[in-house]
Protein backbone atom coordinates (compact mmCIF):
# COMPACT_ATOMS: atom_id res chain seq x y z
CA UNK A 1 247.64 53.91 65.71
CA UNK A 2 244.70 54.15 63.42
CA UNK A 3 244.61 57.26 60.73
CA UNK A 4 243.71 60.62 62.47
CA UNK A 5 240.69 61.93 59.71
CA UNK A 6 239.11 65.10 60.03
CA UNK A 7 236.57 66.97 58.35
CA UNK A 8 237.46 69.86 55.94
CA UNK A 9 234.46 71.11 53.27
CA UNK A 10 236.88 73.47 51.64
CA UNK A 11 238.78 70.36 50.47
CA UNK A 12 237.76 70.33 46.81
CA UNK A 13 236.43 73.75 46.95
CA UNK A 14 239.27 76.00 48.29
CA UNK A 15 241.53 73.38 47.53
CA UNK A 16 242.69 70.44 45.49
CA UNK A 17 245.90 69.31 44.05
CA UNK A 18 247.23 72.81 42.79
CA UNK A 19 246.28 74.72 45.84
CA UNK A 20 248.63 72.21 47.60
CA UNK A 21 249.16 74.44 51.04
CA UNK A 22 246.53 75.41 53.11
CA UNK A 23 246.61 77.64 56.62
CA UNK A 24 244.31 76.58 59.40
CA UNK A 25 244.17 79.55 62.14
CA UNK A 26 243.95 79.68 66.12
CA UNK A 27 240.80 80.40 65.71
CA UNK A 28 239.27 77.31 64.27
CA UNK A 29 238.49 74.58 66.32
CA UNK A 30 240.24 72.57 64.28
CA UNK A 31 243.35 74.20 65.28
CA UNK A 32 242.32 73.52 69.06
CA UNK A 33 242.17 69.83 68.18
CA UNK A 34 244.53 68.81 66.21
CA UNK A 35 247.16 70.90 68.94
CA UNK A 36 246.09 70.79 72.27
CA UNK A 37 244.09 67.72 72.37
CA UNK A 38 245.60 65.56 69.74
CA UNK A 39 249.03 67.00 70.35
CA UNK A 40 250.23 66.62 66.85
CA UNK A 41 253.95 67.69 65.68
CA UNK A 42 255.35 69.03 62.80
CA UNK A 43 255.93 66.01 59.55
CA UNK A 44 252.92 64.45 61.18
CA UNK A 45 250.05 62.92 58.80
CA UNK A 46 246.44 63.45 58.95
CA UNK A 47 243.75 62.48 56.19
CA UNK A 48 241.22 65.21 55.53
CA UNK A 49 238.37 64.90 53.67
CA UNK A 50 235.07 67.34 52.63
CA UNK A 51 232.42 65.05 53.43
CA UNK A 52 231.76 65.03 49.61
CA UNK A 53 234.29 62.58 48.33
CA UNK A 54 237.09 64.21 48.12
CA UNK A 55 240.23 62.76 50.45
CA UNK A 56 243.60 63.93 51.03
CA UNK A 57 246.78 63.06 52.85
CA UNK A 58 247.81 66.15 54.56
CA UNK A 59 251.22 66.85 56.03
CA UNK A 60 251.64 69.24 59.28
CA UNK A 61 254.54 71.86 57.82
CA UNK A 62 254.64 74.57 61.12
CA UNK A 63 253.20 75.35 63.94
CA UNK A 64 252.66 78.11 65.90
CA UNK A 65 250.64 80.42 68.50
CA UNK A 66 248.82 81.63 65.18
CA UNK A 67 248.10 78.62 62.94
CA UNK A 68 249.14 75.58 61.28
CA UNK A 69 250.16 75.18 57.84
CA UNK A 70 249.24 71.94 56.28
CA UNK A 71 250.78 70.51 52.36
CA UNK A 72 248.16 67.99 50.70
CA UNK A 73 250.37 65.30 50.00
CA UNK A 74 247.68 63.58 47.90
CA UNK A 75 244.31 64.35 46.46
CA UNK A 76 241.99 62.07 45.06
CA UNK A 77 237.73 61.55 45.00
CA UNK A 78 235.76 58.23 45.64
CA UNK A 79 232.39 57.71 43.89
CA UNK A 80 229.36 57.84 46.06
CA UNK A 81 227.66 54.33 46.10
CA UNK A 82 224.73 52.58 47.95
CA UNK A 83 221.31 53.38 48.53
CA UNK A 84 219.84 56.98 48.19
CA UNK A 85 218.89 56.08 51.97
CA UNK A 86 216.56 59.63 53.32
CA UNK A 87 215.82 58.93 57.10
CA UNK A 88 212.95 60.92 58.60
CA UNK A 89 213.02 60.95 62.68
CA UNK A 90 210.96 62.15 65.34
CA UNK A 91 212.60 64.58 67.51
CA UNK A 92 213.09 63.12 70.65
CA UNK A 93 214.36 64.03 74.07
CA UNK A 94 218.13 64.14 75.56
CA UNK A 95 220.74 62.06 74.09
CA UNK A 96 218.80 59.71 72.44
CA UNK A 97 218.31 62.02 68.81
CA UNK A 98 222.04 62.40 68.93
CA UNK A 99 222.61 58.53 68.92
CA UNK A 100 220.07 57.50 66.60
CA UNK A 101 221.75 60.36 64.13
CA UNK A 102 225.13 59.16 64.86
CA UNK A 103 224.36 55.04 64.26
CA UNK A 104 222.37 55.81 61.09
CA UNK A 105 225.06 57.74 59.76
CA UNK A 106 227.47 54.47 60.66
CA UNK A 107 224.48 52.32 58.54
CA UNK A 108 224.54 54.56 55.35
CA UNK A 109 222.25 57.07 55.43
CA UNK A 110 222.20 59.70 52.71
CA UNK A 111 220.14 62.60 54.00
CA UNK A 112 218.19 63.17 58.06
CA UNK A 113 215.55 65.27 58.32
CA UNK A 114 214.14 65.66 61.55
CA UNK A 115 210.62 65.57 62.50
CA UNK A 116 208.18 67.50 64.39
CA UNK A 117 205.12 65.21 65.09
CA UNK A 118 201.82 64.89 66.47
CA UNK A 119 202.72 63.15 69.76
CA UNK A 120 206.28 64.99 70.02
CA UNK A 121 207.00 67.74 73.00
CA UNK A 122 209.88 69.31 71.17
CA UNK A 123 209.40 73.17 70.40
CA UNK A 124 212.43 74.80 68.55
CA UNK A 125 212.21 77.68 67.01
CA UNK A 126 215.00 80.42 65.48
CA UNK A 127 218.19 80.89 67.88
CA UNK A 128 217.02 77.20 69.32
CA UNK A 129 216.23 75.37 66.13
CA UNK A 130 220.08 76.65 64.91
CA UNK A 131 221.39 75.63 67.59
CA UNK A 132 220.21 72.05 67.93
CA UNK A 133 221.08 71.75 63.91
CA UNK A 134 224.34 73.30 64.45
CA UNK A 135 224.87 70.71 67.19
CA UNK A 136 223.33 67.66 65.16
CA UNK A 137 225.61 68.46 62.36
CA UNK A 138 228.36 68.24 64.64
CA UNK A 139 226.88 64.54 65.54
CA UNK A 140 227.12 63.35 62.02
CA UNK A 141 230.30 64.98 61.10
CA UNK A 142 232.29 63.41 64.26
CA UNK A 143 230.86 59.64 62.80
CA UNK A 144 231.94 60.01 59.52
CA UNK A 145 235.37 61.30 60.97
CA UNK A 146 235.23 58.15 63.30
CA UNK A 147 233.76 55.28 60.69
CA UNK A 148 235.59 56.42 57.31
CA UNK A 149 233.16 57.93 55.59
CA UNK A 150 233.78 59.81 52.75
CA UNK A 151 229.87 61.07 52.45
CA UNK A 152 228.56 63.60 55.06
CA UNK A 153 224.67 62.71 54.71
CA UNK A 154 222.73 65.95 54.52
CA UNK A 155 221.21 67.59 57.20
CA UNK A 156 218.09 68.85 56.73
CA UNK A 157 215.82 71.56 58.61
CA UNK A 158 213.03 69.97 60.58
CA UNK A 159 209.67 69.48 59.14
CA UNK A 160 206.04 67.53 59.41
CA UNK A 161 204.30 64.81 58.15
CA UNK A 162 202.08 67.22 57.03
CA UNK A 163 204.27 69.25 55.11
CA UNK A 164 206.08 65.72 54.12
CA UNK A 165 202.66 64.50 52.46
CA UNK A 166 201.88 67.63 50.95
CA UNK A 167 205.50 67.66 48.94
CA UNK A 168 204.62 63.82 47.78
CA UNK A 169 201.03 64.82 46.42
CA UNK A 170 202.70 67.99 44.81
CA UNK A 171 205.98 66.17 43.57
CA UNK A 172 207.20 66.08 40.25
CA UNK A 173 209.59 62.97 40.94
CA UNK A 174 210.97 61.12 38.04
CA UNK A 175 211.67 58.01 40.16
CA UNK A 176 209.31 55.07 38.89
CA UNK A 177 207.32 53.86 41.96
CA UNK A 178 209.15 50.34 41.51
CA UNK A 179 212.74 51.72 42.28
CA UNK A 180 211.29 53.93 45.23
CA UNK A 181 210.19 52.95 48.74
CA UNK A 182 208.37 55.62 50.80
CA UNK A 183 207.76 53.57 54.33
CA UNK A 184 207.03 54.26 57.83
CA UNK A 185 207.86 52.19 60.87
CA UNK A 186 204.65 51.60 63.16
CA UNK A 187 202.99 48.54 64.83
CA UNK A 188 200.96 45.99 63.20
CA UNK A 189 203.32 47.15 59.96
CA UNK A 190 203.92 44.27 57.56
CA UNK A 191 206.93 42.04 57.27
CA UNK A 192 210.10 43.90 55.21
CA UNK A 193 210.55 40.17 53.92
CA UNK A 194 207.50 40.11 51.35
CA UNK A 195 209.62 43.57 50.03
CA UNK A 196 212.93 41.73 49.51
CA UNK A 197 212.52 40.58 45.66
CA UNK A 198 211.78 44.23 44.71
CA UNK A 199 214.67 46.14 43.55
CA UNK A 200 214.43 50.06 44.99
CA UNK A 201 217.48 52.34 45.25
CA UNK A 202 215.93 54.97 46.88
CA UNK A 203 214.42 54.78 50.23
CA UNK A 204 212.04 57.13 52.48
CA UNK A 205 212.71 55.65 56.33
CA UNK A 206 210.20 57.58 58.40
CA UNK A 207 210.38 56.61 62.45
CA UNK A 208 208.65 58.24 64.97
CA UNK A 209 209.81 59.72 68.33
CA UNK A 210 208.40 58.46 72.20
CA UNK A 211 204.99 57.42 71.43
CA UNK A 212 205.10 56.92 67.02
CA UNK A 213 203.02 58.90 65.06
CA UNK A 214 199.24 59.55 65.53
CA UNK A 215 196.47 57.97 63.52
CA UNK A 216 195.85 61.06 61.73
CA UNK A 217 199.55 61.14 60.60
CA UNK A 218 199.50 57.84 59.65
CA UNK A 219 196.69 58.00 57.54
CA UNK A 220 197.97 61.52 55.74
CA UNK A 221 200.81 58.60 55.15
CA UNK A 222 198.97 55.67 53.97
CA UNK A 223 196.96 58.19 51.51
CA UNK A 224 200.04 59.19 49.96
CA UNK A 225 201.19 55.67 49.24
CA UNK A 226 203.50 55.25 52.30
CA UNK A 227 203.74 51.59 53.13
CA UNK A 228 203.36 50.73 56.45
CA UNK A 229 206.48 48.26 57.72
CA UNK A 230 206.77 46.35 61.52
CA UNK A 231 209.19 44.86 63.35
CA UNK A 232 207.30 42.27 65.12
CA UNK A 233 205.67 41.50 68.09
CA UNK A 234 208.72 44.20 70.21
CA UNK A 235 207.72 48.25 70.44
CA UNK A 236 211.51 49.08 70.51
CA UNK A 237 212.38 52.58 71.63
CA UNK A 238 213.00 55.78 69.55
CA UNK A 239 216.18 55.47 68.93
CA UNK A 240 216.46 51.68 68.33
CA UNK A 241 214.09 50.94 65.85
CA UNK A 242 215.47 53.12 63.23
CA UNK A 243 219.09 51.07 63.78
CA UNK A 244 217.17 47.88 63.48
CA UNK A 245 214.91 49.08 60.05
CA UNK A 246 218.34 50.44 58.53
CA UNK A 247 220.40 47.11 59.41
CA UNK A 248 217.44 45.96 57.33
CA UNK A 249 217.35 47.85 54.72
CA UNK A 250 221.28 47.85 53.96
CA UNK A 251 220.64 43.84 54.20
CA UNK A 252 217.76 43.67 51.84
CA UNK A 253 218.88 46.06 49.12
CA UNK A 254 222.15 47.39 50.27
CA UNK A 255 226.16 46.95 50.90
CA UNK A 256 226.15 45.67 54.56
CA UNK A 257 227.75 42.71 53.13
CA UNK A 258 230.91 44.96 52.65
CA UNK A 259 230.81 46.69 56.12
CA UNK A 260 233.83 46.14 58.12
CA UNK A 261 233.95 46.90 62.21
CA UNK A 262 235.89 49.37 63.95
């Protein structure tokens, strides 16, 4: 049976190696997972981790009608490596955001933001806008619970190309232009293979949702020195071409080399 991990932010915040016990209430839905569906005992084993490095090897002490008490066994924190990998997706309908969010997190991403564009139908706004980010969060935790990742890529709040251009023209970034790709997927796009010899460590991915982005969008892009990339001869869908750009991406300048399957 493989390790059961689980997500726990105040891991490193609330707690660490001298605040060794920790008490996990009915309420939680933690609590409702680890005992009714999981069906753990007490002296079982769990790993934990806060989605910012920090691990730990937790052991179940009690458990009752009101909570469980769990004993950090061990408590150490892993480096963050790769690519500073920012994803920028179109909204797009039914399931398909959620598994475009979950296999990007499974090929490295470091930060989502989602995107409202020109060709998009997607209106969310207050109570509705919270509760799709609420449930997209719960997307990328439940893959980094499932693929061993120590990194919780950050979720940002939706924005536009518009207000994505504006921030470029306006921003104060230290990053020389050499180490930093800014690139958007669209047809006709050239070749990542004439891109390979450069050496970037940070990396704009912007993909649009049913239909791309407009020609207006793209050239509020192109102005702002966003490099237009294709993959081909194929229009893939929504929420494959963002899979097939970051499988790219991790091979041209990342660690897919070191991936291992689940």
């Amino acid at each position: 049976m493989r390790d059961i991990r689980l997500y726990f932010p105040e891991l490193g915040v609330e707690l660490s190696e001298v605040e060794s016990i920790f008490t996990l209430p009915a309420t939680d839905k933690r609590f409702h997972y680890l005992v009714r569906v999981l069906r753990l005992k007490v002296n079982q084993e769990i790993i934990i981790f806060s989605g910012q490095g920090h691990i730990s090897t937790a052991q179940i002490l009690s458990i009752d009608k009101k909570n469980i008490e769990l004993q950090l066994l061990t408590f150490h924190k892993v480096d963050k490596k790769g690519l500073d990998l920012h994803l920028y997706i179109g909204i797009s309908k039914g399931d398909r955001m959620d598994y475009a969010l979950q296999k990007s997190v499974e090929l490295g991403v470091s930060a989502i933001t989602p995107l409202f564009t020109e060709y998009g139908d997607i209106k969310l706004k207050n109570e509705r806008l919270q509760k799709k980010l609420n449930h997209w969060q719960g997307v990328l935790i439940a893959a980094c619970e499932q693929c061993e990742l120590n990194y919780l890529p950050t979720l940002n709040t939706p924005t536009s190309i518009a207000d994505y251009t504006y921030a470029l023209s306006n921003s104060a970034d230290s990053l020389q232009q050499s180490i930093r790709l800014k690139a958007v997927l669209h047809p006709g796009g050239q070749s990542f293979q004439p891109l390979a010899e450069q050496t970037y460590t940070s990396i704009d991915l912007l993909v649009g949702a049913e239909g791309g982005f407009s020609c207006q969008e793209i050239e509020e892009l192109t102005t702002n020195g966003v490099v237009l990339l294709g993959l081909g001869p194929r229009i893939l869908r929504t929420e494959t071409a963002p899979l097939v750009a970051l499988s790219l991406i991790q091979y041209l300048w990342g660690d897919i080399n070191e991936v291992s399957i689940r």
